[in-house]
N, C-alpha and C. Protein backbone atom coordinates (compact mmCIF):
# COMPACT_ATOMS: atom_id res chain seq x y z
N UNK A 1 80.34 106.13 113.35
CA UNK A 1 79.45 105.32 112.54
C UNK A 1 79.76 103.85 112.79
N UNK A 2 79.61 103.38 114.28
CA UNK A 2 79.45 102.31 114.16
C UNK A 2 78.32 101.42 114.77
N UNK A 3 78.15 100.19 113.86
CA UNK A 3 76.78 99.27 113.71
C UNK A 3 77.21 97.71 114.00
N UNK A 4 78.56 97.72 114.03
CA UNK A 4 78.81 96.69 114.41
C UNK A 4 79.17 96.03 115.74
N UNK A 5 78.89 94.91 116.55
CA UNK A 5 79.40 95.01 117.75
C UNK A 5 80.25 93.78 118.35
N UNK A 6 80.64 93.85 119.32
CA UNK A 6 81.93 92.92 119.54
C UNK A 6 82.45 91.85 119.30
N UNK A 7 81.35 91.13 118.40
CA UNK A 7 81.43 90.03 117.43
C UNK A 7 82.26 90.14 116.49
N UNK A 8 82.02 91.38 115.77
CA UNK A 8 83.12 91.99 114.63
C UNK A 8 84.68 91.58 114.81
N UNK A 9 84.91 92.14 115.78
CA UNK A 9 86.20 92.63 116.15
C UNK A 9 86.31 90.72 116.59
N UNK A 10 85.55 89.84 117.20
CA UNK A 10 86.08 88.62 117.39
C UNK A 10 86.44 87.94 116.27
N UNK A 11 85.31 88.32 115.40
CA UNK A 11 85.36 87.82 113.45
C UNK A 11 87.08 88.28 112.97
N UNK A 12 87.12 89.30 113.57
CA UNK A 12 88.20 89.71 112.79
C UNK A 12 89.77 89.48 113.56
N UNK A 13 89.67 89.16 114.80
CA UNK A 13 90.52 88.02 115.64
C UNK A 13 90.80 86.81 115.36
N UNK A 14 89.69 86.14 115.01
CA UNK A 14 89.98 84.60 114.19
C UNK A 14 90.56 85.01 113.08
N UNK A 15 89.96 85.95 112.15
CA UNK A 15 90.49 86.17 110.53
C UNK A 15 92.39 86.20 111.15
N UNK A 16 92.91 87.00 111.77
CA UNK A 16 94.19 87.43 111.76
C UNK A 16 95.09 86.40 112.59
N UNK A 17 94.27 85.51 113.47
CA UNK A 17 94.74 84.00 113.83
C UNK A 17 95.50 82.92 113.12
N UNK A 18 94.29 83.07 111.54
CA UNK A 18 94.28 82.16 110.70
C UNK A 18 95.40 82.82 109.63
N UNK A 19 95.71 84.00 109.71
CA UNK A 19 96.23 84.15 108.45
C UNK A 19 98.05 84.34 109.29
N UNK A 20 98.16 84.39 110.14
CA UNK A 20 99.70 84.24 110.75
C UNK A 20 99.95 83.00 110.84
N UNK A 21 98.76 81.82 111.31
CA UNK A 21 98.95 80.27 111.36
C UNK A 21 99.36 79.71 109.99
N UNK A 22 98.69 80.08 108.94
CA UNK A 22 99.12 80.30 107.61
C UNK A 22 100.02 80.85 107.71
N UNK A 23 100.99 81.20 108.07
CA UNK A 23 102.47 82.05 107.67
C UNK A 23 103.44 81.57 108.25
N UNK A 24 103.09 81.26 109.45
CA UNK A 24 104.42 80.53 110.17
C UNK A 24 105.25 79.46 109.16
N UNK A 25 106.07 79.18 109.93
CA UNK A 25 107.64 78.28 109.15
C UNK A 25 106.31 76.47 109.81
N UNK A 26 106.85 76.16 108.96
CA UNK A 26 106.51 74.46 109.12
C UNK A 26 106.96 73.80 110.17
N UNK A 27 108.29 73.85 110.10
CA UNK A 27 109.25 73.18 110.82
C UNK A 27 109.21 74.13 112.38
N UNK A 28 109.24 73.60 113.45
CA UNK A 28 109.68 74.03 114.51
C UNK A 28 108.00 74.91 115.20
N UNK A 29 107.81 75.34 116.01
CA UNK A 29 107.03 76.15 116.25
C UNK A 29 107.31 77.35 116.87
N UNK A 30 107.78 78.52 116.33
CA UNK A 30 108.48 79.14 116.63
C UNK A 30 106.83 80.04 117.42
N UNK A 31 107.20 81.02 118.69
CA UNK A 31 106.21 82.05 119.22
C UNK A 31 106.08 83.37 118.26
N UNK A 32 105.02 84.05 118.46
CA UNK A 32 104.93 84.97 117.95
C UNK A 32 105.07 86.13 118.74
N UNK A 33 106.40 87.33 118.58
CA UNK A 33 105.91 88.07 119.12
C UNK A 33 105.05 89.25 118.62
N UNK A 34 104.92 89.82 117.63
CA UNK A 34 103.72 90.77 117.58
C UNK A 34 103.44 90.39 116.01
N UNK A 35 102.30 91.31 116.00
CA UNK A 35 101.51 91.47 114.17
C UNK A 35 101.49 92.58 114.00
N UNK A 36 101.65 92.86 113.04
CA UNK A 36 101.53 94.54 112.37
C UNK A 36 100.12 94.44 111.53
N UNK A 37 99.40 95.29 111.92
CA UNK A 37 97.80 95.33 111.09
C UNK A 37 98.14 97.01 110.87
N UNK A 38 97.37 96.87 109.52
CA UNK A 38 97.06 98.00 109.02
C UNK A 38 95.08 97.85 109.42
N UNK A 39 95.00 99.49 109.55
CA UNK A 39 93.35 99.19 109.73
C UNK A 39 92.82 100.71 109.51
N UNK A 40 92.03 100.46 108.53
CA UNK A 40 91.78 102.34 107.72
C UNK A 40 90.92 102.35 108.99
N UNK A 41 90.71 103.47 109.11
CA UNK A 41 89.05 104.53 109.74
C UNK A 41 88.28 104.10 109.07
N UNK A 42 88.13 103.54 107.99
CA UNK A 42 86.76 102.97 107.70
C UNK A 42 86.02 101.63 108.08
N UNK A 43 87.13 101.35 108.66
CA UNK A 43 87.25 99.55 108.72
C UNK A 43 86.16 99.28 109.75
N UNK A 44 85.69 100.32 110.95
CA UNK A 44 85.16 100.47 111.66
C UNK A 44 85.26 99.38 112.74
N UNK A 45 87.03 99.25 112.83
CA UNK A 45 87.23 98.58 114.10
C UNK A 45 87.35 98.97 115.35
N UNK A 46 87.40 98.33 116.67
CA UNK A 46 87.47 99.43 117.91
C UNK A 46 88.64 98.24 117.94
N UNK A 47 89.90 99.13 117.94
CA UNK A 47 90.94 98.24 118.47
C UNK A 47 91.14 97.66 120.14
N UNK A 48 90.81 98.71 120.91
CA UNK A 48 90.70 97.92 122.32
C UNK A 48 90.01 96.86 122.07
N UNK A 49 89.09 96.61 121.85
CA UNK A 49 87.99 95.02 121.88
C UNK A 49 88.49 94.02 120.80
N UNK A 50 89.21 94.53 119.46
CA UNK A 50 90.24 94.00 118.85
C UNK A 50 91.37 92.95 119.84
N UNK A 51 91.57 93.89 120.21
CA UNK A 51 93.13 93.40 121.06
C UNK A 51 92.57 92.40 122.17
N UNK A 52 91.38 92.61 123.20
CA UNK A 52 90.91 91.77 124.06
C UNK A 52 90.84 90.56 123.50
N UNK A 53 89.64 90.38 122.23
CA UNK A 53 89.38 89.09 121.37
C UNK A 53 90.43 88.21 121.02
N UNK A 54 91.45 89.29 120.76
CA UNK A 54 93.07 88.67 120.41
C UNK A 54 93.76 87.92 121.65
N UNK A 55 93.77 88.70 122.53
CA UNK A 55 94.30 87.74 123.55
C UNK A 55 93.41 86.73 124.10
N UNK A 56 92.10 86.77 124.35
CA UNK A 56 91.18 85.88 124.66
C UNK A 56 91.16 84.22 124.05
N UNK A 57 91.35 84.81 122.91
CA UNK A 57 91.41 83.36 121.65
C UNK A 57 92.75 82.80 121.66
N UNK A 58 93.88 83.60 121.81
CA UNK A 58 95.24 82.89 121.25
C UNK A 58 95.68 82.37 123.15
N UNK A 59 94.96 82.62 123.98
CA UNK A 59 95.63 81.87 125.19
C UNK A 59 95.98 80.74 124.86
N UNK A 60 97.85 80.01 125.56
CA UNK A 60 97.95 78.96 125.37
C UNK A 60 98.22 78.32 124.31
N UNK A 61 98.41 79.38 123.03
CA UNK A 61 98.76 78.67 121.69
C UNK A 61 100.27 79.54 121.62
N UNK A 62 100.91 79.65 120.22
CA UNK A 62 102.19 80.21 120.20
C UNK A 62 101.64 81.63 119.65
N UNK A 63 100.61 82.05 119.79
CA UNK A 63 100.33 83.15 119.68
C UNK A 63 100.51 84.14 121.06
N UNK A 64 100.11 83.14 121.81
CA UNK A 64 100.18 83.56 123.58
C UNK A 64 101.47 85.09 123.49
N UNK A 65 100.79 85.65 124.19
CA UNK A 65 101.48 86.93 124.60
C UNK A 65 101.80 88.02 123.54
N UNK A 66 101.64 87.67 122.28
CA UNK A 66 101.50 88.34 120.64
C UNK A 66 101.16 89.70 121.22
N UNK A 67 102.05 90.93 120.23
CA UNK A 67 101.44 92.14 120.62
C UNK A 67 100.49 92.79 119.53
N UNK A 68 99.67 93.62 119.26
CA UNK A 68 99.21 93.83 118.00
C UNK A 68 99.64 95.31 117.72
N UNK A 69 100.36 95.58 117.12
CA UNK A 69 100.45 96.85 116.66
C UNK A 69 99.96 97.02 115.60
N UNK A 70 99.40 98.30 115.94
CA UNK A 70 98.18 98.98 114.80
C UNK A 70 98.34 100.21 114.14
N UNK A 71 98.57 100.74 112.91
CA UNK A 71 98.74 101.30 112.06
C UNK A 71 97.49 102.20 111.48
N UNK A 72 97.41 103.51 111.88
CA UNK A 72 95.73 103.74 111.79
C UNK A 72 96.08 104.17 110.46
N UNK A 73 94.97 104.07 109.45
CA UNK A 73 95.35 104.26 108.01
C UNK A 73 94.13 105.68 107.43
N UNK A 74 94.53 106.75 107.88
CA UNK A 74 93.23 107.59 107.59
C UNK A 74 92.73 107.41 106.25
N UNK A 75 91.33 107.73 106.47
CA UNK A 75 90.27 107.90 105.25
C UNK A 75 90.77 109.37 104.56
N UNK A 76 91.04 108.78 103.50
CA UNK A 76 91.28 110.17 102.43
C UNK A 76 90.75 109.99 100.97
N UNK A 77 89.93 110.43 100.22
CA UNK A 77 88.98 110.66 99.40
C UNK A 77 89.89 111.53 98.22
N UNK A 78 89.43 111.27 97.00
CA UNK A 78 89.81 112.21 95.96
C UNK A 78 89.14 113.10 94.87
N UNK A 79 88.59 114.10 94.77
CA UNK A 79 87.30 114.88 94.69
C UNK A 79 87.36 114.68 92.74
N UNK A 80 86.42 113.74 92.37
CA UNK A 80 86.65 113.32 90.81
C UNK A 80 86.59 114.71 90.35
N UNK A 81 85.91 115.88 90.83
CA UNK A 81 85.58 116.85 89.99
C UNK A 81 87.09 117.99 89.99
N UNK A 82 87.30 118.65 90.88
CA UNK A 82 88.03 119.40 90.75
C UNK A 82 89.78 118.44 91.76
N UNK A 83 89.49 117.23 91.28
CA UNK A 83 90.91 116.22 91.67
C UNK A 83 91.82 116.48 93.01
N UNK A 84 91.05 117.21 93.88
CA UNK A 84 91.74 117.93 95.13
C UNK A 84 91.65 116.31 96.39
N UNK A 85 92.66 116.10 96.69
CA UNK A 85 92.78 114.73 97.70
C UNK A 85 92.43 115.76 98.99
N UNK A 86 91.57 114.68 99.84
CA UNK A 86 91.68 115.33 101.25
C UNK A 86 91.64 114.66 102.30
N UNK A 87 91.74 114.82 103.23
CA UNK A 87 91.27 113.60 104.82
C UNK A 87 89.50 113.59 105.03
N UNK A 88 88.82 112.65 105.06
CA UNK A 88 87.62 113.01 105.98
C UNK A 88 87.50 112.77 107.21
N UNK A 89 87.05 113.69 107.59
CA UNK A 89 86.57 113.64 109.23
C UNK A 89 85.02 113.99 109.12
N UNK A 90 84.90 112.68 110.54
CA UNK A 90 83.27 113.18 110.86
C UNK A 90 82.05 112.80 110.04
N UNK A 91 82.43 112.03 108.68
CA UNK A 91 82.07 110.98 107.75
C UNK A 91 81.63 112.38 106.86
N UNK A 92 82.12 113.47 106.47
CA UNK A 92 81.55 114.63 105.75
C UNK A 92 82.27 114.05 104.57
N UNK A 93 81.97 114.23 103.61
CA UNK A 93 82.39 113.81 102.29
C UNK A 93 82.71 114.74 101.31
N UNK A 94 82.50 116.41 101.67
CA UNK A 94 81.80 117.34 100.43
C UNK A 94 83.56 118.18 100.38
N UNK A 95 83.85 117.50 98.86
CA UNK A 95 85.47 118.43 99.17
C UNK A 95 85.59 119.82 99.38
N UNK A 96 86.23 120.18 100.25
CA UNK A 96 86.62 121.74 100.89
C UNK A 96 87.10 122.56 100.02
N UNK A 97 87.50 121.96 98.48
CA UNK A 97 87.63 122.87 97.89
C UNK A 97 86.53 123.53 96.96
N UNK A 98 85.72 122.35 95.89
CA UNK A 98 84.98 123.04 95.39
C UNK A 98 83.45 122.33 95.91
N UNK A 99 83.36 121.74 96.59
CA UNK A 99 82.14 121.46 97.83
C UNK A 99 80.89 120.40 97.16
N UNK A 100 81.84 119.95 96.07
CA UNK A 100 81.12 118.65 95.75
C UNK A 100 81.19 117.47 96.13
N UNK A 101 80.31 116.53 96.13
CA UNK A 101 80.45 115.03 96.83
C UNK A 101 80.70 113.85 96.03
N UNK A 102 80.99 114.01 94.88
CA UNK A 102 81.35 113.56 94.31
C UNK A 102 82.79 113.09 94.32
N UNK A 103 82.89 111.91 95.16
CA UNK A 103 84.41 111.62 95.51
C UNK A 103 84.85 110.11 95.47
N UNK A 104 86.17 109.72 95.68
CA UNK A 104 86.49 108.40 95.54
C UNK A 104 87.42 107.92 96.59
N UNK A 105 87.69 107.30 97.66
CA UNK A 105 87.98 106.74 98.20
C UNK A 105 89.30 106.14 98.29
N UNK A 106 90.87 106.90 98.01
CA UNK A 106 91.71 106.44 98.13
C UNK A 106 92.65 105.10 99.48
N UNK A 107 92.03 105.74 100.39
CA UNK A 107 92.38 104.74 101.56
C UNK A 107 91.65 105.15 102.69
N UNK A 108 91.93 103.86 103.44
CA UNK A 108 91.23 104.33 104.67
C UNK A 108 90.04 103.25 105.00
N UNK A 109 90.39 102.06 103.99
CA UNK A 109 88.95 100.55 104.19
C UNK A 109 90.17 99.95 104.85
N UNK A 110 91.53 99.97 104.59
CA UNK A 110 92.32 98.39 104.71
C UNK A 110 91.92 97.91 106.07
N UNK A 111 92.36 96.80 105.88
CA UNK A 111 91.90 95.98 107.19
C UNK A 111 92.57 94.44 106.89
N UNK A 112 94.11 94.74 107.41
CA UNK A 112 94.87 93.29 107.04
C UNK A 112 96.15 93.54 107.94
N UNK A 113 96.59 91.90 107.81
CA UNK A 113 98.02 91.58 108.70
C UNK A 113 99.33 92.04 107.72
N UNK A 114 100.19 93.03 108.01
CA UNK A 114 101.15 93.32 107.45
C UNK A 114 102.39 92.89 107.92
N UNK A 115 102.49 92.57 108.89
CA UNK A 115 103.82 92.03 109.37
C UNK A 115 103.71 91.10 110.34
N UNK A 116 104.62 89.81 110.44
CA UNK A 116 104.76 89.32 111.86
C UNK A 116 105.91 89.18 112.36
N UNK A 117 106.25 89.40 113.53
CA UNK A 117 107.24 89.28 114.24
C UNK A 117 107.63 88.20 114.83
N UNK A 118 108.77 87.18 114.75
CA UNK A 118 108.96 85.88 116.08
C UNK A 118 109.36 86.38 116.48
N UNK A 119 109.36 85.47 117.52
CA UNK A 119 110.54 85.47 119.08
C UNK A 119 111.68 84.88 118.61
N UNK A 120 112.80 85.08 118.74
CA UNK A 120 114.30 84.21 118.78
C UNK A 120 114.31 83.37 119.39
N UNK A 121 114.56 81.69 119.25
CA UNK A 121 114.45 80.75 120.03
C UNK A 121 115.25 81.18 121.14
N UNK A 122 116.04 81.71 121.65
CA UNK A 122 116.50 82.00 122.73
C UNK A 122 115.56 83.18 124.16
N UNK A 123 114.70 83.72 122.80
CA UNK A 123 114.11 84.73 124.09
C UNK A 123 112.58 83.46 124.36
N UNK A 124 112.45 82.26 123.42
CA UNK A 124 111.45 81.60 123.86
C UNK A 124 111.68 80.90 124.99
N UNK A 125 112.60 80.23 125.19
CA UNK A 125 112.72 79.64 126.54
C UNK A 125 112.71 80.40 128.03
N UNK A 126 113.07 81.76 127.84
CA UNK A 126 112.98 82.74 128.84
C UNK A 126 111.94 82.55 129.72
């Protein structure tokens, strides 16, 4: 189910640009080496074109060479009626136990920077 196209994933390259530039230390400019993103199945990102946009944009800044590790966060639903949690696959919604659709959405939207990693000023000069 996806409607969105490689713009998205650039939208969402700047978003994770801006929010590590926001995080860094003041003082000094230390490199980045990777980001930890969480990103549900719902988020309806394609991480390959993710990761391209990512390196495309941060050439040449202290983002340069950043790795993105990605954390797939499955879609799992919680059936209000008979309270049975499950995974969805395949965007089916109807719980397997008592086959109603009536459900709620425990995880599986996130779509954010959870961690960043520097470089040690010593492996920056390398």
């Amino acid at each position: 189910m996806r409607r969105n196209g490689p713009l998205h994933e650039l939208s969402i390259a700047q978003s994770i640009v801006e929010i590590v530039e926001q995080n860094l230390p003041a003082n000094g400019s230390p490199r980045v080496r990777s980001i930890r993103l969480k990103v549900g199945e719902l988020a309806g990102v394609v991480v390959d074109s993710l990761e391209f946009c990512f390196a495309a944009i941060t050439s040449g800044t202290r983002l340069d060479g950043a790795t993105l590790d990605v954390d797939r966060i499955p879609l799992m639903v919680v059936c209000r009626t008979c309270h049975q949690t499950f995974h969805v696959e395949q965007f089916v919604f109807l719980c397997p136990t008592c086959g109603r659709g009536d459900v709620e959405v425990v995880s599986g939207r996130e779509l954010q920077v959870s961690e960043i990693e520097l470089a040690e000023e010593s492996q920056e000069q390398v």
